[in-house]
PDB file of N, CA and C in Angstrom:
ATOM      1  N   UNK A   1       0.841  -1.176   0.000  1.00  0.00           N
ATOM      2  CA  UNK A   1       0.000   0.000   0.000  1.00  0.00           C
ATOM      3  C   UNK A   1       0.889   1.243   0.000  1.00  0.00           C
ATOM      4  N   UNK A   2       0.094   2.352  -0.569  1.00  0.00           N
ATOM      5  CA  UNK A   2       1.032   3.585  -0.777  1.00  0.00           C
ATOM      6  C   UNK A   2       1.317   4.200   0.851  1.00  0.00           C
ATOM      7  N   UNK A   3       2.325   4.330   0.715  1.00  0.00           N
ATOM      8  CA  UNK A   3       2.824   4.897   2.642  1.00  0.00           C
ATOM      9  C   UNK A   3       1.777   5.854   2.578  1.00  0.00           C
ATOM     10  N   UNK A   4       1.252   7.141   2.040  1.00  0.00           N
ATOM     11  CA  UNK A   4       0.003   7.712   1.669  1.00  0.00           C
ATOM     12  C   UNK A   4      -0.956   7.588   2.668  1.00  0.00           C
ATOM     13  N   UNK A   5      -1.584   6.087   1.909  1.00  0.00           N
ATOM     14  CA  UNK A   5      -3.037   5.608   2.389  1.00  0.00           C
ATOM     15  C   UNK A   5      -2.748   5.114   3.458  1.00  0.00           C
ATOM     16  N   UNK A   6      -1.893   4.423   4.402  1.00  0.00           N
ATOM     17  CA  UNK A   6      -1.721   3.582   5.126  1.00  0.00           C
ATOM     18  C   UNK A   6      -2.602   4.319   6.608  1.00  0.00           C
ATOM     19  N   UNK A   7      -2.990   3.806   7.267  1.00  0.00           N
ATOM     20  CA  UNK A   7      -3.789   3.759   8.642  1.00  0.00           C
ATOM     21  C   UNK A   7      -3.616   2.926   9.584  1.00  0.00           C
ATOM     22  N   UNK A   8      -2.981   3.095  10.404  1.00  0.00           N
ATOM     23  CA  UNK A   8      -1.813   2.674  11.390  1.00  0.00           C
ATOM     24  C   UNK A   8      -3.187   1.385  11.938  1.00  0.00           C
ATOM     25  N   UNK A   9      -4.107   2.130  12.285  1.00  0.00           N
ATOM     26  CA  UNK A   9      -5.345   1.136  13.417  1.00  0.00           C
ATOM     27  C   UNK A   9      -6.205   0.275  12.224  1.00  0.00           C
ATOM     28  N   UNK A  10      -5.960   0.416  11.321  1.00  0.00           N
ATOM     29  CA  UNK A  10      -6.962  -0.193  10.357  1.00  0.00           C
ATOM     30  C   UNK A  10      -5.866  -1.473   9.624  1.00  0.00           C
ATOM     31  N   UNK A  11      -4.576  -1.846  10.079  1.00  0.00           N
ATOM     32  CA  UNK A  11      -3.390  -2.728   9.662  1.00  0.00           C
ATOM     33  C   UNK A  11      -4.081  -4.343  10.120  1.00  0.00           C
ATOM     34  N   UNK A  12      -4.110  -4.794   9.450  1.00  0.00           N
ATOM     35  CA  UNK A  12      -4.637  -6.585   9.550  1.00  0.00           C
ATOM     36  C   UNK A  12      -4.305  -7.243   8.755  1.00  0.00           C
ATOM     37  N   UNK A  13      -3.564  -7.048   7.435  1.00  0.00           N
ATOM     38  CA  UNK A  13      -2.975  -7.824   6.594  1.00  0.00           C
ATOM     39  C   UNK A  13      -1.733  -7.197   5.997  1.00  0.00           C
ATOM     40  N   UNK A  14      -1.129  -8.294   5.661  1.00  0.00           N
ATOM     41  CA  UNK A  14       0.689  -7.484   5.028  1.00  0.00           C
ATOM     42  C   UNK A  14       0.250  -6.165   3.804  1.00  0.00           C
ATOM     43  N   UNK A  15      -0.708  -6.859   3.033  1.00  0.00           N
ATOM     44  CA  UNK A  15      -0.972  -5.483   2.187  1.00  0.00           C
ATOM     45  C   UNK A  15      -1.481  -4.127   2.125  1.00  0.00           C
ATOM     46  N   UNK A  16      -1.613  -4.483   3.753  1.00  0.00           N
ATOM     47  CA  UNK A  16      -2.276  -3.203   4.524  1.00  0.00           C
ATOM     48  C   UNK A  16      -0.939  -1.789   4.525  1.00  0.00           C
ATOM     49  N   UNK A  17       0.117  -3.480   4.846  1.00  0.00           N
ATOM     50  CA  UNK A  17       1.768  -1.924   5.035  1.00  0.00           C
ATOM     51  C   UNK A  17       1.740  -1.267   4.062  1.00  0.00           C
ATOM     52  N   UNK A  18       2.509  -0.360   4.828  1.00  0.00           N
ATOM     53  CA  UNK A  18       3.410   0.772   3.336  1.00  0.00           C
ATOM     54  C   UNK A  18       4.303  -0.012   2.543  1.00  0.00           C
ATOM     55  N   UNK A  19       4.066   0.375   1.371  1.00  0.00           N
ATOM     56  CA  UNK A  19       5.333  -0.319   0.160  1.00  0.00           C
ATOM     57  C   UNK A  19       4.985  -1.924   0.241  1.00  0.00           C
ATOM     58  N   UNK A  20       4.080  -2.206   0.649  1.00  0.00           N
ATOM     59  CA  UNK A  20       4.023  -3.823   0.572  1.00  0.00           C
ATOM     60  C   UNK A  20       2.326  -4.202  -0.400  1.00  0.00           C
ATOM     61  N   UNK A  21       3.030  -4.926  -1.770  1.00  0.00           N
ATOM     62  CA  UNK A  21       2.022  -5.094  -2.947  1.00  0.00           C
ATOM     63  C   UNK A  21       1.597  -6.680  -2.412  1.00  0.00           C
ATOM     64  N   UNK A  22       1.398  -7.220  -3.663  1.00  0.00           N
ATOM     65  CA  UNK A  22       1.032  -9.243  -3.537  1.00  0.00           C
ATOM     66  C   UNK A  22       2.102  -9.422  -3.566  1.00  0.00           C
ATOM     67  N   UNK A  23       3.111  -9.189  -4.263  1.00  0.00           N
ATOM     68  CA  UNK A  23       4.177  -9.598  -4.533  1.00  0.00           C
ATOM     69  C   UNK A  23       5.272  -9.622  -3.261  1.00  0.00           C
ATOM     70  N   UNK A  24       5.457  -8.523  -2.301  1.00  0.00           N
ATOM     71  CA  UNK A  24       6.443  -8.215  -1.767  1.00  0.00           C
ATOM     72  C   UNK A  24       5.604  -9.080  -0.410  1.00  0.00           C
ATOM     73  N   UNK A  25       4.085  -9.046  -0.308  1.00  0.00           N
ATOM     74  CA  UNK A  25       3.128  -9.936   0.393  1.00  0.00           C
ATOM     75  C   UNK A  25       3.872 -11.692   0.429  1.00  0.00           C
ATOM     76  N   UNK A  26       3.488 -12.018  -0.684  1.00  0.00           N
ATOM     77  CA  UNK A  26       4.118 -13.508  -0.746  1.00  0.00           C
ATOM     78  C   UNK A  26       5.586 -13.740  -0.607  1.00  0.00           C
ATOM     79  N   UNK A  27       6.166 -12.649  -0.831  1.00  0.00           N
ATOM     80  CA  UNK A  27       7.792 -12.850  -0.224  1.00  0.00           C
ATOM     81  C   UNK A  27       7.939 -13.019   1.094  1.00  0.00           C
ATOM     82  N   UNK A  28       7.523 -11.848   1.860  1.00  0.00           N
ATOM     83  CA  UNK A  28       7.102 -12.107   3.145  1.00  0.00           C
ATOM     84  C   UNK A  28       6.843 -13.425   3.812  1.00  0.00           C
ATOM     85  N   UNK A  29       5.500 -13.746   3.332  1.00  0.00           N
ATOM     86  CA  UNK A  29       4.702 -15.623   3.639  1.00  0.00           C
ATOM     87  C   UNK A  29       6.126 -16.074   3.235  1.00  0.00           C
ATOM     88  N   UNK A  30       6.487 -15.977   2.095  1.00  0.00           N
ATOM     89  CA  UNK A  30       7.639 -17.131   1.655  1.00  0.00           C
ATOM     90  C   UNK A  30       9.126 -17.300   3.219  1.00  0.00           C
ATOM     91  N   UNK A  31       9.033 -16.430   4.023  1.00  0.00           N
ATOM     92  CA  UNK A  31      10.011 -16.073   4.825  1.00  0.00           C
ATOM     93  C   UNK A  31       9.566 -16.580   6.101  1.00  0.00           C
ATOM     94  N   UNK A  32       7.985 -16.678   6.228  1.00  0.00           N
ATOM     95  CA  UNK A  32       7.785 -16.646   7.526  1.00  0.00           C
ATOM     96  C   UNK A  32       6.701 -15.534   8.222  1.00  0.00           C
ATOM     97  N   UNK A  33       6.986 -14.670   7.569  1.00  0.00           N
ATOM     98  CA  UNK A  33       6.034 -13.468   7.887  1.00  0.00           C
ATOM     99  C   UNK A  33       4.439 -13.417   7.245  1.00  0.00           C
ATOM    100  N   UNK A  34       3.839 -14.051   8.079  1.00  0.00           N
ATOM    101  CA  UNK A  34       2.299 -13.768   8.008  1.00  0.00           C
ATOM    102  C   UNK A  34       1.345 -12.843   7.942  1.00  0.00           C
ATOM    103  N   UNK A  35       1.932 -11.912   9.095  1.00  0.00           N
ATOM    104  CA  UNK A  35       0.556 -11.028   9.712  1.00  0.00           C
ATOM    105  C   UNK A  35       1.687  -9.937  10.205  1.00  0.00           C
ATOM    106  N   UNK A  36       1.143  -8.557   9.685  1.00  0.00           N
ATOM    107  CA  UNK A  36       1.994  -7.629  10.155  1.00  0.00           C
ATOM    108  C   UNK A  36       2.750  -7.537  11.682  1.00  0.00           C
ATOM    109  N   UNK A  37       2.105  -7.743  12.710  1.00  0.00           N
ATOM    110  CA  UNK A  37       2.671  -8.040  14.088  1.00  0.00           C
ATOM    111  C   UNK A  37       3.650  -8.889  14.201  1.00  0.00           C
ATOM    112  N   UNK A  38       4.088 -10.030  12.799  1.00  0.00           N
ATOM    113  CA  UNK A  38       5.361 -11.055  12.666  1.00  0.00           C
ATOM    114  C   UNK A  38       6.781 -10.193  12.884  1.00  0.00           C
ATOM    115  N   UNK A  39       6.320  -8.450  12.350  1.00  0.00           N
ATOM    116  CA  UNK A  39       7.949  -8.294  11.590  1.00  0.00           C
ATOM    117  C   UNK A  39       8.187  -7.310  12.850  1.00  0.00           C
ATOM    118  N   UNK A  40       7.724  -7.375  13.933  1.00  0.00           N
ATOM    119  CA  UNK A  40       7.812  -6.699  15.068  1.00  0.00           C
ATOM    120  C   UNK A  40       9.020  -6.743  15.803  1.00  0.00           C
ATOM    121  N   UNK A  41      10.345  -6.216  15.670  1.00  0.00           N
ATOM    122  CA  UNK A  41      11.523  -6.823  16.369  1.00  0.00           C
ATOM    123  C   UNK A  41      12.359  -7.565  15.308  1.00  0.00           C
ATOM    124  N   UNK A  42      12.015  -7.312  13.973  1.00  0.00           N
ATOM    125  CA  UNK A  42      12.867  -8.458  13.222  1.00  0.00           C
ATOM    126  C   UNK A  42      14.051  -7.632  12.715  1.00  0.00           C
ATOM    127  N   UNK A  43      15.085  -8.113  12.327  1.00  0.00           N
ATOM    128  CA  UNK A  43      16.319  -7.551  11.757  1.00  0.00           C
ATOM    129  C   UNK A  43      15.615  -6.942  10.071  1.00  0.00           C
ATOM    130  N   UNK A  44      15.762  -6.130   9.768  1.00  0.00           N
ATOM    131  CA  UNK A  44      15.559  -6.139   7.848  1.00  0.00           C
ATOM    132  C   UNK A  44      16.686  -6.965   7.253  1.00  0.00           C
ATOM    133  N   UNK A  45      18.072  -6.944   8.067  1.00  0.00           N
ATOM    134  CA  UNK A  45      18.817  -7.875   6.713  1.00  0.00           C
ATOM    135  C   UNK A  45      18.926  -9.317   6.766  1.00  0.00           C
ATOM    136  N   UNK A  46      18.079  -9.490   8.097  1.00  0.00           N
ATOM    137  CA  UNK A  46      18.643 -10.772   8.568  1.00  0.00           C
ATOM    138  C   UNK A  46      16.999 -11.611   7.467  1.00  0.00           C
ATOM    139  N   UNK A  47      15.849 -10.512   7.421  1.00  0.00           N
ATOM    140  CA  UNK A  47      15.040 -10.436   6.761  1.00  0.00           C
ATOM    141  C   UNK A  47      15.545 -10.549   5.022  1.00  0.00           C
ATOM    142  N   UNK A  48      15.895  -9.572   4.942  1.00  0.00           N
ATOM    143  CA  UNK A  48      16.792 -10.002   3.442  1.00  0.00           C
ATOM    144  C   UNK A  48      17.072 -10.971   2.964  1.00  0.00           C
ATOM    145  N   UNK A  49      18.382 -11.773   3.729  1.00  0.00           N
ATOM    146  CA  UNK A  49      19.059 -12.758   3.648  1.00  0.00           C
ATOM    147  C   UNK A  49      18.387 -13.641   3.379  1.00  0.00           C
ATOM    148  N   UNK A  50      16.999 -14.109   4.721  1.00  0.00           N
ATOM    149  CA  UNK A  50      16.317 -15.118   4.530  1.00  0.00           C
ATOM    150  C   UNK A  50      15.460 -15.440   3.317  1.00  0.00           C
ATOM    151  N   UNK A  51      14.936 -14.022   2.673  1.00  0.00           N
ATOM    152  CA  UNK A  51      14.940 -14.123   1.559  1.00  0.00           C
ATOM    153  C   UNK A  51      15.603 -14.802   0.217  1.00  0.00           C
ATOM    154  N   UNK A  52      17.188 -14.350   0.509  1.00  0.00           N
ATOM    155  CA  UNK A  52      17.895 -14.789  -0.552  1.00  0.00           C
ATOM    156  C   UNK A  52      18.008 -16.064  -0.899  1.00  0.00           C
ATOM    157  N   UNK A  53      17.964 -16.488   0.483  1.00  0.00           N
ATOM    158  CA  UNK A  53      18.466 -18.124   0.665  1.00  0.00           C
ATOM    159  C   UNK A  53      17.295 -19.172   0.046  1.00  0.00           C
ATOM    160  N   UNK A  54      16.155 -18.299   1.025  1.00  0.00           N
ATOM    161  CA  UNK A  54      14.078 -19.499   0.471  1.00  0.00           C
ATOM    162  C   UNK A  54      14.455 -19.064  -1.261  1.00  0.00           C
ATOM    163  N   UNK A  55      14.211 -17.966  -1.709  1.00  0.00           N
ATOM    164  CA  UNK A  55      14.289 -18.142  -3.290  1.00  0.00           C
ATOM    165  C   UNK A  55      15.784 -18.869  -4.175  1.00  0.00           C
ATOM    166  N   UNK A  56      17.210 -18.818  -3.384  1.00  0.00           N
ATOM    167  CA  UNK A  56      18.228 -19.410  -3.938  1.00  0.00           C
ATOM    168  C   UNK A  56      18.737 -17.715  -4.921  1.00  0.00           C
ATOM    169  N   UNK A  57      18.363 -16.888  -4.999  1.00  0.00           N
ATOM    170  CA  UNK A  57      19.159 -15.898  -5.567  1.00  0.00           C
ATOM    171  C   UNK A  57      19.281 -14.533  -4.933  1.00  0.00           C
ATOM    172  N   UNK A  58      20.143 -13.776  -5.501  1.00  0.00           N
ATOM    173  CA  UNK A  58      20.163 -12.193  -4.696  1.00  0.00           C
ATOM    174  C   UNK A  58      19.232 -11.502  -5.111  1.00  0.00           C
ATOM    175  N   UNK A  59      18.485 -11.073  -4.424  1.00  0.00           N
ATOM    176  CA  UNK A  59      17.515 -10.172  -4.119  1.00  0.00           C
ATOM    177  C   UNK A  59      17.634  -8.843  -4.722  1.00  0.00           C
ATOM    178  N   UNK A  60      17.061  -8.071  -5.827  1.00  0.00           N
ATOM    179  CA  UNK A  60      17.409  -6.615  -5.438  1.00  0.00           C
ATOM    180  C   UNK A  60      17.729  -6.001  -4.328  1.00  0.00           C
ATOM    181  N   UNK A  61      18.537  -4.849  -3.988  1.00  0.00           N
ATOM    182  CA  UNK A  61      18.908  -4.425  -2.694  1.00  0.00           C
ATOM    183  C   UNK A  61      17.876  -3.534  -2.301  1.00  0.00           C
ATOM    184  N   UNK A  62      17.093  -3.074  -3.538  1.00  0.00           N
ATOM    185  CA  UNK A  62      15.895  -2.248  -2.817  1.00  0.00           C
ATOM    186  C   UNK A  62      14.644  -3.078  -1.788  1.00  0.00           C
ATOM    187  N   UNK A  63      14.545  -4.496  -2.260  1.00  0.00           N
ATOM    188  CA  UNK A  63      14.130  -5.358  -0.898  1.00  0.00           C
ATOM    189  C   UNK A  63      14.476  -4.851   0.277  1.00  0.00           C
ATOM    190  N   UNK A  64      15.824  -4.988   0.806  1.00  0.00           N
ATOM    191  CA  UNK A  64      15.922  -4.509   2.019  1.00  0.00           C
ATOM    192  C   UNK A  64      15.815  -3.210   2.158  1.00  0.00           C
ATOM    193  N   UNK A  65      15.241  -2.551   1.346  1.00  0.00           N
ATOM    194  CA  UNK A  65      15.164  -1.138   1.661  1.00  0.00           C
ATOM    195  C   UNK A  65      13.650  -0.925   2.277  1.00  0.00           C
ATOM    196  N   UNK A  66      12.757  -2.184   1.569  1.00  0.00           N
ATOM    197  CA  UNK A  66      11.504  -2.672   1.729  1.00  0.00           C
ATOM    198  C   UNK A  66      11.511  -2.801   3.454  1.00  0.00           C
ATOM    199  N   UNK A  67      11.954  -3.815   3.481  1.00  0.00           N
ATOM    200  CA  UNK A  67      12.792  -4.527   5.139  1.00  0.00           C
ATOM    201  C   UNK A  67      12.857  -3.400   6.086  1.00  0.00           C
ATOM    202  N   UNK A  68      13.317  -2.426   5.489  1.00  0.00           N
ATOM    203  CA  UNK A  68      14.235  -1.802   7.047  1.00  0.00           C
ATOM    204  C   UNK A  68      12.820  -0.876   7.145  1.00  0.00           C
ATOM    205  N   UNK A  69      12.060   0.172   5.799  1.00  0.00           N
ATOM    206  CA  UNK A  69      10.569   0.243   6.173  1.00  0.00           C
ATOM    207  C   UNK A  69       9.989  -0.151   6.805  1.00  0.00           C
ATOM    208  N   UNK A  70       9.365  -1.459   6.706  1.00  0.00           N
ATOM    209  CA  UNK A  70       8.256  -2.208   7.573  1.00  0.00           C
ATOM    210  C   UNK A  70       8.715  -2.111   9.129  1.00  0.00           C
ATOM    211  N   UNK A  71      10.346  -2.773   9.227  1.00  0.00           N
ATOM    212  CA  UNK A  71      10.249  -3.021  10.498  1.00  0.00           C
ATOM    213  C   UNK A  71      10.379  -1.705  11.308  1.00  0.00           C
ATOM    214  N   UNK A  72      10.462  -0.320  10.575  1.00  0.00           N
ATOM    215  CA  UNK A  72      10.678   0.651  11.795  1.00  0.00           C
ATOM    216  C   UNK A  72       9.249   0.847  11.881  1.00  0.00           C
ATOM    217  N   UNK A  73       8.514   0.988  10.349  1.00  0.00           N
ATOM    218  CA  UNK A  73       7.111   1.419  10.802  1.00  0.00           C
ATOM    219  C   UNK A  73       6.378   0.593  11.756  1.00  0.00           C
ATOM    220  N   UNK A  74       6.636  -0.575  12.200  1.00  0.00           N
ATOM    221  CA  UNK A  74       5.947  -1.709  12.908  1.00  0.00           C
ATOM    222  C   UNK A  74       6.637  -1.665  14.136  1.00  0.00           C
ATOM    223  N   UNK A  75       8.051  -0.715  14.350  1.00  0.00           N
ATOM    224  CA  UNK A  75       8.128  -0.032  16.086  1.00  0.00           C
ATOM    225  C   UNK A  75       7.791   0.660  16.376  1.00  0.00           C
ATOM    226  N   UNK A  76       6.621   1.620  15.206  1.00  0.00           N
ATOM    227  CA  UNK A  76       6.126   2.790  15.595  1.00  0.00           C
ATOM    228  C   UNK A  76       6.434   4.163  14.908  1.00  0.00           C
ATOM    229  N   UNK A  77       7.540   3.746  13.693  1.00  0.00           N
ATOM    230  CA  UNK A  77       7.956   4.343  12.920  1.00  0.00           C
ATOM    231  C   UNK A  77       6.391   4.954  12.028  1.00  0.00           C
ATOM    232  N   UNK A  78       6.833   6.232  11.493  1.00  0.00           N
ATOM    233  CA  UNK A  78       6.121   6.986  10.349  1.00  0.00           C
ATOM    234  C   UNK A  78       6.353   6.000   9.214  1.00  0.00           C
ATOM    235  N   UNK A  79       4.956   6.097   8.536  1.00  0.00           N
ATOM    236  CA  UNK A  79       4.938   5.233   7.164  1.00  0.00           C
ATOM    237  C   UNK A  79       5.379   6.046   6.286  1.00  0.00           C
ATOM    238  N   UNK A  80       6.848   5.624   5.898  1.00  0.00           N
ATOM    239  CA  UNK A  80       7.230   6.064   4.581  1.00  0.00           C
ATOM    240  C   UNK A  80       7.760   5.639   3.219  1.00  0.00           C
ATOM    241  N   UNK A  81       7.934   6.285   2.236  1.00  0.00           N
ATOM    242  CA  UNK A  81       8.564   5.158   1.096  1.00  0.00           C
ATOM    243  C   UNK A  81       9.752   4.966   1.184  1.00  0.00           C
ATOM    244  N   UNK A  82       9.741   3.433   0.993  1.00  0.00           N
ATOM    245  CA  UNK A  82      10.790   2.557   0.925  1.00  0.00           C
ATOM    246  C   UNK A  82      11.985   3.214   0.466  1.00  0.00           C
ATOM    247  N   UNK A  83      12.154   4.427  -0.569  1.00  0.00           N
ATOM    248  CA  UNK A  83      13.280   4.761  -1.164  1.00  0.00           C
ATOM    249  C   UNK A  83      13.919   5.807   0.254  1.00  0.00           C
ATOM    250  N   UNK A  84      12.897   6.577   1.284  1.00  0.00           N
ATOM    251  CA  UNK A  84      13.844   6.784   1.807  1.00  0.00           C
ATOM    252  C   UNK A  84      14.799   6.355   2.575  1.00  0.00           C
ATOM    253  N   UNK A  85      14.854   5.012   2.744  1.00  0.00           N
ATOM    254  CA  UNK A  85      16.056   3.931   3.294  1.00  0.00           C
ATOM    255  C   UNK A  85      16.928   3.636   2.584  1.00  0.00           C
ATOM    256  N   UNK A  86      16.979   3.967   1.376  1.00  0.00           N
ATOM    257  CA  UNK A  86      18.256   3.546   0.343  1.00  0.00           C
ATOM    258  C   UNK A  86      19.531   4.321   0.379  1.00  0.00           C
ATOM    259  N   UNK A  87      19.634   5.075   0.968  1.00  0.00           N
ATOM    260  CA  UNK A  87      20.685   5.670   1.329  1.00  0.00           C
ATOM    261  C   UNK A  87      21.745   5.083   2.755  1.00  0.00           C
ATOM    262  N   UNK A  88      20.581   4.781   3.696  1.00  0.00           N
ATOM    263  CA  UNK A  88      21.488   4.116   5.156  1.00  0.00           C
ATOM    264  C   UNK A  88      21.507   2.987   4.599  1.00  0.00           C
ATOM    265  N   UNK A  89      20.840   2.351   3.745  1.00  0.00           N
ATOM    266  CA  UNK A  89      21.210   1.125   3.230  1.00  0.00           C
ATOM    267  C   UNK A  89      22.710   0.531   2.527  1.00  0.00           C
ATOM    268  N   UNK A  90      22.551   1.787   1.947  1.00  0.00           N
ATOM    269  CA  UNK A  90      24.220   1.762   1.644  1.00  0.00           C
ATOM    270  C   UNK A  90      25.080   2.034   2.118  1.00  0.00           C
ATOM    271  N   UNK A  91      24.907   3.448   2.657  1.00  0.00           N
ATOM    272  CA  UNK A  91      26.194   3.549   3.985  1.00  0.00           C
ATOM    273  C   UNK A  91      26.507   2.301   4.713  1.00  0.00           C
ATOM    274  N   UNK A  92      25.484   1.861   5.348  1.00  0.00           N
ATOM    275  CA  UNK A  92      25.474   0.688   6.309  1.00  0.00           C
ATOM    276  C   UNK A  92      25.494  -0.890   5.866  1.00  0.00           C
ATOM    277  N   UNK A  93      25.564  -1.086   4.776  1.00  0.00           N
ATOM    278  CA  UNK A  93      25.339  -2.258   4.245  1.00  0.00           C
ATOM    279  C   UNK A  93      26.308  -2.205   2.876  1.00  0.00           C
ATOM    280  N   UNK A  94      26.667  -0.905   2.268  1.00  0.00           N
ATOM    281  CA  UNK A  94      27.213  -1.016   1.456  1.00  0.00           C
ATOM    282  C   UNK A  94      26.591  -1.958  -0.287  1.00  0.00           C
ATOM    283  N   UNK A  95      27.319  -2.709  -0.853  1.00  0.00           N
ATOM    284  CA  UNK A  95      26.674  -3.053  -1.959  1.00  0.00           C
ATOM    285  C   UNK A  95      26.369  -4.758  -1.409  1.00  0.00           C
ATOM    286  N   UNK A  96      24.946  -5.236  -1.911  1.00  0.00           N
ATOM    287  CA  UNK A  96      25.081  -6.867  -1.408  1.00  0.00           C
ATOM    288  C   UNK A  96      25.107  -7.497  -2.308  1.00  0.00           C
TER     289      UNK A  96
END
């Protein structure tokens, strides 16, 4: 959903998040992550990774840019777009 529309009290399904389509939805399920309250406390790269490994290839790096979104907005973080994490993504992570 567009960080936009998102409504913090109205969240009950992954496609409810910000930046999260069907697609980035079933990646999620594919990982483990069910229900938005899953990614509560989770690492984004450790999130990443697990990614890389269930599908067998590297991930775009904007995934974890996906990652580090959800999990701040789900500590309470402001819903925002995913691109503004692409920057600490790299500082901090550099190229993956």
């Amino acid at each position: 959903m567009h960080p936009d529309k998102v409504v913090r009290a109205q969240i009950t399904r992954l496609t409810d998040l910000p930046n999260v389509g069907k697609a980035t939805a079933r990646d999620l399920e594919l990982i483990g992550i069910n229900a938005p309250g899953d990614l509560a406390g989770k690492d984004p790269l450790q999130l990443y990774q697990a990614l890389c490994r269930k599908t067998g290839t590297r991930q775009d790096p904007c995934v974890l840019d996906v990652f580090m979104s959800l999990t701040r907005f789900m500590a309470g973080g402001p819903p925002q777009p995913w691109w503004m994490c692409t920057q600490e993504r790299k500082h901090r992570h550099g190229r993956l």
